[in-house]
N, C-alpha and C. Protein backbone atom coordinates (compact mmCIF):
# COMPACT_ATOMS: atom_id res chain seq x y z
N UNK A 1 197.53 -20.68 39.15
CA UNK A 1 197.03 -20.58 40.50
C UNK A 1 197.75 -21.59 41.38
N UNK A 2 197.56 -20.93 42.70
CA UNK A 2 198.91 -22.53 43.57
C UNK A 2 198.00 -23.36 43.82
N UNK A 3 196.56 -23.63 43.85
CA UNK A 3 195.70 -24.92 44.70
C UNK A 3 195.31 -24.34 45.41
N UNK A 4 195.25 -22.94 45.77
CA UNK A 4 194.43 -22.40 46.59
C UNK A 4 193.68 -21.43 46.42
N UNK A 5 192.58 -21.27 47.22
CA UNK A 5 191.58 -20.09 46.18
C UNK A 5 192.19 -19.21 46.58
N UNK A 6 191.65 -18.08 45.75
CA UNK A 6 192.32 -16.58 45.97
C UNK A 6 191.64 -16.05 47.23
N UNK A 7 192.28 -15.27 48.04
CA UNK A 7 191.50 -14.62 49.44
C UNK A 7 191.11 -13.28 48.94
N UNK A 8 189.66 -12.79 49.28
CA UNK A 8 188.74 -12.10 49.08
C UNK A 8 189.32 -10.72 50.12
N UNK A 9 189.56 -9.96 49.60
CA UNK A 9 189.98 -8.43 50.70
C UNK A 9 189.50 -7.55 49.76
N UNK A 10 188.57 -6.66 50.86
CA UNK A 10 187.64 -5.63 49.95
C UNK A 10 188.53 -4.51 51.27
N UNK A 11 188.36 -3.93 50.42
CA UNK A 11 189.28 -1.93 50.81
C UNK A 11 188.69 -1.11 50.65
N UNK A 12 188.42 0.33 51.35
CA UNK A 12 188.38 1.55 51.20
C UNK A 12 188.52 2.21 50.16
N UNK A 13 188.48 2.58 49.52
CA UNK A 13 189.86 3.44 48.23
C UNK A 13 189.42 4.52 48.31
N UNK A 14 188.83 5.07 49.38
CA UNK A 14 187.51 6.68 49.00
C UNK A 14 189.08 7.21 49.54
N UNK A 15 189.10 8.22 47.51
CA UNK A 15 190.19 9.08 48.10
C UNK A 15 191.71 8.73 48.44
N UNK A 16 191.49 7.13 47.77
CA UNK A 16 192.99 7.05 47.98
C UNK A 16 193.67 6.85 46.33
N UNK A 17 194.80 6.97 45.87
CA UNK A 17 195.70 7.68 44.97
C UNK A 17 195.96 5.68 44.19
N UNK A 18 195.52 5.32 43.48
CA UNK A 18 195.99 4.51 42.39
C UNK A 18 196.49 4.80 41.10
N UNK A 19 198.04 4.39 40.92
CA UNK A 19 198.33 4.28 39.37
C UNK A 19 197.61 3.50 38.82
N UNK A 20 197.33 3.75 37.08
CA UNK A 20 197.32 3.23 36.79
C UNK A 20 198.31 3.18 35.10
N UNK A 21 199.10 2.27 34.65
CA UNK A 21 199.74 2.61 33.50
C UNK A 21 199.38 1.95 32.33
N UNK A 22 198.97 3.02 31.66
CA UNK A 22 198.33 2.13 30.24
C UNK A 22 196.51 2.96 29.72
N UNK A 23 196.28 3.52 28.90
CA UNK A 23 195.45 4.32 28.67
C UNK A 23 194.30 3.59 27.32
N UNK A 24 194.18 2.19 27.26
CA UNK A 24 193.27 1.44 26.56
C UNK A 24 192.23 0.46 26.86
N UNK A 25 191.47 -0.17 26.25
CA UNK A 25 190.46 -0.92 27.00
C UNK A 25 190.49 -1.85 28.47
N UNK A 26 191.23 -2.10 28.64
CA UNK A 26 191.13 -2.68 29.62
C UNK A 26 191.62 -1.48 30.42
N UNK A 27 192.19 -0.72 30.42
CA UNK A 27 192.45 0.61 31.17
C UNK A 27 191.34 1.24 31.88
N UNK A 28 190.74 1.20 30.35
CA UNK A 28 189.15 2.11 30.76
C UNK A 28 188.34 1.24 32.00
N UNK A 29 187.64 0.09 31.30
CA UNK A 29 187.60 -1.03 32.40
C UNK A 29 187.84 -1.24 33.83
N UNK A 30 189.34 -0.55 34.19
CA UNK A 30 189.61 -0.92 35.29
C UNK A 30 189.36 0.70 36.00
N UNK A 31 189.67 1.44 35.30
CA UNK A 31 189.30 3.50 35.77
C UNK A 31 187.90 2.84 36.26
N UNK A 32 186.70 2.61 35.34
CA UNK A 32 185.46 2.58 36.07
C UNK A 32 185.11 1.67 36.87
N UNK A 33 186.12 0.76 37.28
CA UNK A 33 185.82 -0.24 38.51
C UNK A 33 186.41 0.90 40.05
N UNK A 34 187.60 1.50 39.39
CA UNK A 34 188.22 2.06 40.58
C UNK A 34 187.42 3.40 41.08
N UNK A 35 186.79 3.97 39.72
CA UNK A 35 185.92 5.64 40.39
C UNK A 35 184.55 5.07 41.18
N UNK A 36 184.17 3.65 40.45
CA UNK A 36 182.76 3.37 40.83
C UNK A 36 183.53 2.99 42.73
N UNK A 37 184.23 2.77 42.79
CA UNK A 37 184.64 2.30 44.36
C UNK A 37 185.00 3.58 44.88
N UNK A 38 185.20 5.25 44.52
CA UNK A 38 185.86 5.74 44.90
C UNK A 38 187.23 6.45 45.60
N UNK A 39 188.08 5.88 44.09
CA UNK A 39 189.20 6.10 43.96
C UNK A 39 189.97 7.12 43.51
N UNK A 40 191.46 7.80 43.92
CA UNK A 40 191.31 8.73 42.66
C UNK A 40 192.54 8.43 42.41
N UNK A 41 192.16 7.95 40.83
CA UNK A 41 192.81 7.30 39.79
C UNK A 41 193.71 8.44 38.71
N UNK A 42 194.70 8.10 38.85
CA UNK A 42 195.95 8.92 38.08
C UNK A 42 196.23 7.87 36.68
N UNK A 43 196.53 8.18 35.76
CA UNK A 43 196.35 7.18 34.13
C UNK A 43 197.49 7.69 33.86
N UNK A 44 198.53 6.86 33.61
CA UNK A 44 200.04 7.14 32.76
C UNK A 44 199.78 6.79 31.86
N UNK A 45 199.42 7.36 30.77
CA UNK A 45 199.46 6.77 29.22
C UNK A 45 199.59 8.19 28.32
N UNK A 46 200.74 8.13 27.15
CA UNK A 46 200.49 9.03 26.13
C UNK A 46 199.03 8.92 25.18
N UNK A 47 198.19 7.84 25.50
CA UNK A 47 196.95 8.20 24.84
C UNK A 47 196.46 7.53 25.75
N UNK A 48 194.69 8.17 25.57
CA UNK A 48 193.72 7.78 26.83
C UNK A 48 192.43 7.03 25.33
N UNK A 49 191.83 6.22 25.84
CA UNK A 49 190.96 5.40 24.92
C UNK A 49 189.95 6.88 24.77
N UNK A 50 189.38 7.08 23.90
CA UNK A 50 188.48 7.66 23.73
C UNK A 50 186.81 7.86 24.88
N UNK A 51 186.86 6.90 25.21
CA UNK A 51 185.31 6.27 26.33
C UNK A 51 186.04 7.15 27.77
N UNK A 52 187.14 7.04 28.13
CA UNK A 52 187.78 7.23 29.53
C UNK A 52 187.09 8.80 30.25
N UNK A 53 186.33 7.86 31.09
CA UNK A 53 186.07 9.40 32.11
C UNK A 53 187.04 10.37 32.47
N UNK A 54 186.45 11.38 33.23
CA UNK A 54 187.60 12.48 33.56
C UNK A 54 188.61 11.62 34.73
N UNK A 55 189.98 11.87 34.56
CA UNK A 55 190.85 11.02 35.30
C UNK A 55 191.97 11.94 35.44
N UNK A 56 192.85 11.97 36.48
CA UNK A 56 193.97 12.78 36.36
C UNK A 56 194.87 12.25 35.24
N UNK A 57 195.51 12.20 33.85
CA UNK A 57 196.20 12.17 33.22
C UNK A 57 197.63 12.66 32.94
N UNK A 58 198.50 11.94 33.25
CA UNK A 58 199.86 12.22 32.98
C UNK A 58 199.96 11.83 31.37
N UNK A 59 200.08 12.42 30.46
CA UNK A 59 200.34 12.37 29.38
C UNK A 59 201.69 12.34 28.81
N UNK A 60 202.34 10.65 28.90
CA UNK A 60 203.43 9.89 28.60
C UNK A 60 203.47 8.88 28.97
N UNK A 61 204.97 7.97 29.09
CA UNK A 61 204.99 6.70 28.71
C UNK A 61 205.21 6.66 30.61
N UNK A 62 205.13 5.40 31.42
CA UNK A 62 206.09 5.23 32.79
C UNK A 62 207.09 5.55 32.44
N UNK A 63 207.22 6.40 33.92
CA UNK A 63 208.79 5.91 34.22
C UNK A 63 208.87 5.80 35.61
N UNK A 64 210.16 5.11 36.01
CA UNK A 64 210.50 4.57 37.44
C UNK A 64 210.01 5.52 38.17
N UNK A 65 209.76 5.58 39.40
CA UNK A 65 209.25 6.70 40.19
C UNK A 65 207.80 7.15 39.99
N UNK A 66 207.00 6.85 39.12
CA UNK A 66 205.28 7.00 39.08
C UNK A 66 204.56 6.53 39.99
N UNK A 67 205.16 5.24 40.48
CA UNK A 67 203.87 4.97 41.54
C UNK A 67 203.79 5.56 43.06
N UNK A 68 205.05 6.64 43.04
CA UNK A 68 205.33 7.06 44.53
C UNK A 68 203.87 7.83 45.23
N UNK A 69 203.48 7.48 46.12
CA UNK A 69 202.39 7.65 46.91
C UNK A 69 200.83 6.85 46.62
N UNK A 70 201.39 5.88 45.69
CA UNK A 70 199.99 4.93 45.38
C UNK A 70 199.63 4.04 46.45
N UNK A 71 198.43 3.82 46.76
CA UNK A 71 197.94 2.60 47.50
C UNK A 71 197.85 1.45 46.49
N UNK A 72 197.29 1.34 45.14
CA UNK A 72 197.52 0.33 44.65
C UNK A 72 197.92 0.76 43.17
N UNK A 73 198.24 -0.21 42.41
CA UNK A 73 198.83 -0.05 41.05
C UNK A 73 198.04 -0.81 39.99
N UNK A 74 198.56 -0.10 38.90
CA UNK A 74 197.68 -1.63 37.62
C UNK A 74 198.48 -1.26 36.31
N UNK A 75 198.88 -2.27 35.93
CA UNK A 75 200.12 -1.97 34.31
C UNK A 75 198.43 -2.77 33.22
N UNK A 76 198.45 -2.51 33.08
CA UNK A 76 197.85 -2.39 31.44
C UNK A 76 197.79 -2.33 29.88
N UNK A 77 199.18 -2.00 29.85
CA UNK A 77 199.43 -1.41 28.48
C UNK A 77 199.87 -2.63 27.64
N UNK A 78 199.93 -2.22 26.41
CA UNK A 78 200.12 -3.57 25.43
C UNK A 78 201.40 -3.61 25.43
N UNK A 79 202.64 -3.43 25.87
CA UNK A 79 203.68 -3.42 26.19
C UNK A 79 204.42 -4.54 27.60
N UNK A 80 204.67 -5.70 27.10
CA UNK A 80 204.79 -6.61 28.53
C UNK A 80 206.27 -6.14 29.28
N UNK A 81 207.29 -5.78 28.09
CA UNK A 81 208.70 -4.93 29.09
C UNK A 81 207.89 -3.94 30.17
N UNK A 82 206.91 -3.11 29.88
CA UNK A 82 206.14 -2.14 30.65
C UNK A 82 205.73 -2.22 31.80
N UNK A 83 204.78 -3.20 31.53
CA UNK A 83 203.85 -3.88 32.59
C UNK A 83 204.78 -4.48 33.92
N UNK A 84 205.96 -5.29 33.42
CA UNK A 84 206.87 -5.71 34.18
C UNK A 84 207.54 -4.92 34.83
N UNK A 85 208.10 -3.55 34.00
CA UNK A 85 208.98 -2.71 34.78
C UNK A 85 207.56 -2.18 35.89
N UNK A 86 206.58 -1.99 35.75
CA UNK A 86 205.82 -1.64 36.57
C UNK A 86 205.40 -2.52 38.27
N UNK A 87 205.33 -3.37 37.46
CA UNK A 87 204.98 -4.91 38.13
C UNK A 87 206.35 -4.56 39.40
N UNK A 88 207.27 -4.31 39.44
CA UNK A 88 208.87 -4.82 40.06
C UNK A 88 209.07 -3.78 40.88
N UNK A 89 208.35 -2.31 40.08
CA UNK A 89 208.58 -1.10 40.85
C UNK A 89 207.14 -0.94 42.43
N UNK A 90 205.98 -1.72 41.97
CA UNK A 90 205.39 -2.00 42.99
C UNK A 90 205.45 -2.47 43.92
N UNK A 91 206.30 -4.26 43.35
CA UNK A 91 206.59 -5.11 44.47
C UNK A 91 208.26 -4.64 45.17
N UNK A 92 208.85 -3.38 44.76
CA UNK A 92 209.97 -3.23 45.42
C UNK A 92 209.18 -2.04 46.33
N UNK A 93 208.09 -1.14 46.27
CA UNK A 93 207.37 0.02 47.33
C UNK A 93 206.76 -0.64 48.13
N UNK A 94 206.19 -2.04 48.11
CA UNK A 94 205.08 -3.01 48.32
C UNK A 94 203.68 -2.28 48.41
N UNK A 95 203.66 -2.13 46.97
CA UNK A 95 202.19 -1.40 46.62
C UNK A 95 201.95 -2.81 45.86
N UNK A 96 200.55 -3.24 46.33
CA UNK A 96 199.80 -4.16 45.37
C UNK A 96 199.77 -4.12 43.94
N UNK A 97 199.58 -4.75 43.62
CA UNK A 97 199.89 -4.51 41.84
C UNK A 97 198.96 -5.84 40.85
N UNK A 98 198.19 -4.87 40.10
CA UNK A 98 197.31 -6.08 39.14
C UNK A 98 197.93 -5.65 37.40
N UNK A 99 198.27 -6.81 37.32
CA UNK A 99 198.92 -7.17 35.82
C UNK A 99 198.03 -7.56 34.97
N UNK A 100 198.20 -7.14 34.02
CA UNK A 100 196.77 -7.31 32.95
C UNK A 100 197.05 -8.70 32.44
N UNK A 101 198.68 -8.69 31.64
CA UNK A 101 198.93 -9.57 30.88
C UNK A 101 199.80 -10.59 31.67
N UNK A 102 199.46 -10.19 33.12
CA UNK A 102 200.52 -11.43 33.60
C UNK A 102 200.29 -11.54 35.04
N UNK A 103 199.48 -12.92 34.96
CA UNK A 103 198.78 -12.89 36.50
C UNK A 103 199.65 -13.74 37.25
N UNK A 104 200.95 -14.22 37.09
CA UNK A 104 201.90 -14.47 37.80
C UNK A 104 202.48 -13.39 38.82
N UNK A 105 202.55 -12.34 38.00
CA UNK A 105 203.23 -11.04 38.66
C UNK A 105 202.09 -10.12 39.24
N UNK A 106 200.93 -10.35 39.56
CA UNK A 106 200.32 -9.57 40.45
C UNK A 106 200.27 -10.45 41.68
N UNK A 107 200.19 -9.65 42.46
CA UNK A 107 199.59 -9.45 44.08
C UNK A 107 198.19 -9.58 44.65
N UNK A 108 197.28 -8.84 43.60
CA UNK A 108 196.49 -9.09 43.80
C UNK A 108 195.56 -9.43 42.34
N UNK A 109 194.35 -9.44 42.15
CA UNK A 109 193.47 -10.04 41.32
C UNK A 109 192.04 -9.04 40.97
N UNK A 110 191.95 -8.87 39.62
CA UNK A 110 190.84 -7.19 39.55
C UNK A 110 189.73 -8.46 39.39
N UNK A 111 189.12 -7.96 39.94
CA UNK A 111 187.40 -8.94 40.21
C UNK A 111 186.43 -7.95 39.40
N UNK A 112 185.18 -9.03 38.91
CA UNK A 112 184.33 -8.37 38.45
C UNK A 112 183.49 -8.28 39.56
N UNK A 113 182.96 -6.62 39.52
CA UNK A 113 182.61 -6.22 40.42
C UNK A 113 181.00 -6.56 40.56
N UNK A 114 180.30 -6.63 41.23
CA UNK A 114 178.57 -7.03 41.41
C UNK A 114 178.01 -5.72 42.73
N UNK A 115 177.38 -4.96 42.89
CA UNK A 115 177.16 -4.19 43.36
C UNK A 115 175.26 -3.91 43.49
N UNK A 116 175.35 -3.94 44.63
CA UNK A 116 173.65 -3.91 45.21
C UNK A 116 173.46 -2.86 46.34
N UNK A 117 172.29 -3.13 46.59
CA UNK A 117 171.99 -2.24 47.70
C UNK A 117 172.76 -2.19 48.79
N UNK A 118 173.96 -1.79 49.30
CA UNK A 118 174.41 -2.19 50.84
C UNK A 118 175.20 -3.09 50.76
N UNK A 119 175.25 -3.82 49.72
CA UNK A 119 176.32 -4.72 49.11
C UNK A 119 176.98 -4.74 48.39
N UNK A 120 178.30 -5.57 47.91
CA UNK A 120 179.25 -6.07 47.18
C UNK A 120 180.10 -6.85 47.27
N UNK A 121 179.80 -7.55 46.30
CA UNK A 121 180.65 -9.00 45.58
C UNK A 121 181.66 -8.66 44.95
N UNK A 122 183.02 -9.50 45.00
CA UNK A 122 183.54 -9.52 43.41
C UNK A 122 183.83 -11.03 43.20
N UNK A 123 184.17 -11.43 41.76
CA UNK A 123 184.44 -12.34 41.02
C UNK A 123 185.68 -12.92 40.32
N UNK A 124 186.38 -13.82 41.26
CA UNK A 124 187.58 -13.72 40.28
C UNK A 124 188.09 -15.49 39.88
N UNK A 125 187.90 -15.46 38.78
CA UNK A 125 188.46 -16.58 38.76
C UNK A 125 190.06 -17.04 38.45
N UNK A 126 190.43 -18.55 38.05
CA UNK A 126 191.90 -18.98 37.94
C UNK A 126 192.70 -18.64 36.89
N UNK A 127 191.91 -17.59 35.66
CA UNK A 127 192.46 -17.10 35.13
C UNK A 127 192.09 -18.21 33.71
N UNK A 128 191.81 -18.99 33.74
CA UNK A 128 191.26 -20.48 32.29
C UNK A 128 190.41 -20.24 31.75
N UNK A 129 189.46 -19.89 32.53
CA UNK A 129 187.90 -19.44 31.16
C UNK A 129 186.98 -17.78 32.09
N UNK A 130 187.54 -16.91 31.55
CA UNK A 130 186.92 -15.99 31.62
C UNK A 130 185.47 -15.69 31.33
N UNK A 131 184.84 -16.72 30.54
CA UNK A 131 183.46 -16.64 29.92
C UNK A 131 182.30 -17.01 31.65
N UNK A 132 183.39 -18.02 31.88
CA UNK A 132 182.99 -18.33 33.32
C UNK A 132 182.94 -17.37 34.38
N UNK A 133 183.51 -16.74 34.84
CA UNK A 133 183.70 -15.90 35.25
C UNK A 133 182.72 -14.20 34.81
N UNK A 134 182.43 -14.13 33.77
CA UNK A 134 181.66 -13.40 33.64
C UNK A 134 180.40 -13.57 33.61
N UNK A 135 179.62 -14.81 33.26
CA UNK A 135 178.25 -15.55 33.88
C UNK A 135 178.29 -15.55 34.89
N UNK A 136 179.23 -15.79 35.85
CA UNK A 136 178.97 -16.24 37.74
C UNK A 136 178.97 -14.71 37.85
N UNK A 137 179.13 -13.85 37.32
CA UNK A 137 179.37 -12.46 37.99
C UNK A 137 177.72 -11.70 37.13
N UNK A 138 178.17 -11.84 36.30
CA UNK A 138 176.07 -11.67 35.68
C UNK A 138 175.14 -12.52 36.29
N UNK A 139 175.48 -13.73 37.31
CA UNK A 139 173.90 -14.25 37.90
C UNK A 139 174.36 -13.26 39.22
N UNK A 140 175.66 -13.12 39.98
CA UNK A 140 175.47 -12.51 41.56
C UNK A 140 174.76 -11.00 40.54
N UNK A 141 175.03 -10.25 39.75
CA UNK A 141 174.52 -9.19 40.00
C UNK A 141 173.10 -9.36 39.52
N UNK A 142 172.52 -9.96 39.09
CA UNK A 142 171.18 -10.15 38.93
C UNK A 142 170.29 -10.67 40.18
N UNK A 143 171.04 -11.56 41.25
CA UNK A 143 170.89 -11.91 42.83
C UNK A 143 170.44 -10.29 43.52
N UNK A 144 171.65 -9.70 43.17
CA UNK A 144 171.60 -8.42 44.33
C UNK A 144 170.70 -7.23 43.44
N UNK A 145 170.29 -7.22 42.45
CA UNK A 145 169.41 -6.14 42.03
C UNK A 145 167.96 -6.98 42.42
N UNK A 146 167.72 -8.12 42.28
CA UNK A 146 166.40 -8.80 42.57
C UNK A 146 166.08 -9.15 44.37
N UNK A 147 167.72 -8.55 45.11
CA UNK A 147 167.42 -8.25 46.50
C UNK A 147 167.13 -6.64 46.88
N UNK A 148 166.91 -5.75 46.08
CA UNK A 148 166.60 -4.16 46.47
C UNK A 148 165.20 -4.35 46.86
């Protein structure tokens, strides 16, 4: 992290077109952060995790040219050559881009999401203790269900 907190920008996505490359847990993970926001999420992966909701599926590996018409991106896959070639092809369209395995090379930062009545939070921390980060995000959503 540079010493500065991360800046908080919440978006639209109803209906707008995200890659995403990589078809495994954290894949899944990030599909149901993006449908629960209303996104429609395209999955480049020759395999989809078993759990994965209905998603548009391209069934294969990236290649250059996938993210053409995305608003945002996300590499995922257990493959870091991947993630990177992904990572480079975003920041050369300047489509945002969240890196699973490499939070140097994103743009932006996947937050845990907290969701209430009329509201929403997300959670992101410096990337050091995730355990943290998932308690501060289990007390806000326990805040906003005990505000309905």
């Amino acid at each position: 992290m540079s010493g500065y907190p991360r800046f908080p920008l919440f978006l639209d996505l109803t209906g707008q077109k995200v890659v995403l490359v990589g078809g495994g847990k954290v894949a899944l993970r990030r599909v149901r952060t993006l449908q629960q926001c209303g996104a429609d999420v395209v999955v480049i992966a020759p395999t989809l995790h078993p759990d994965m909701p209905p998603v548009t599926h391209i069934s294969r590996p990236y290649r250059p040219g996938d993210l053409e018409g995305a608003t945002l991106a996300v590499a995922a896959t257990d493959c870091r050559e991947t993630n990177g070639q992904v990572a480079q092809e975003a920041r050369d369209r300047g489509i945002p881009i969240s890196v699973a395995d490499a939070p140097t090379a994103c743009t932006f930062f996947f937050p845990a999401l907290c969701v209430g009545e009329g509201l929403v939070a997300g959670v992101v921390g410096d990337g050091t203790d995730h355990a943290k980060t998932a308690r501060c995000a289990r007390q806000i959503r326990e805040l906003l269900e005990d505000s309905i």
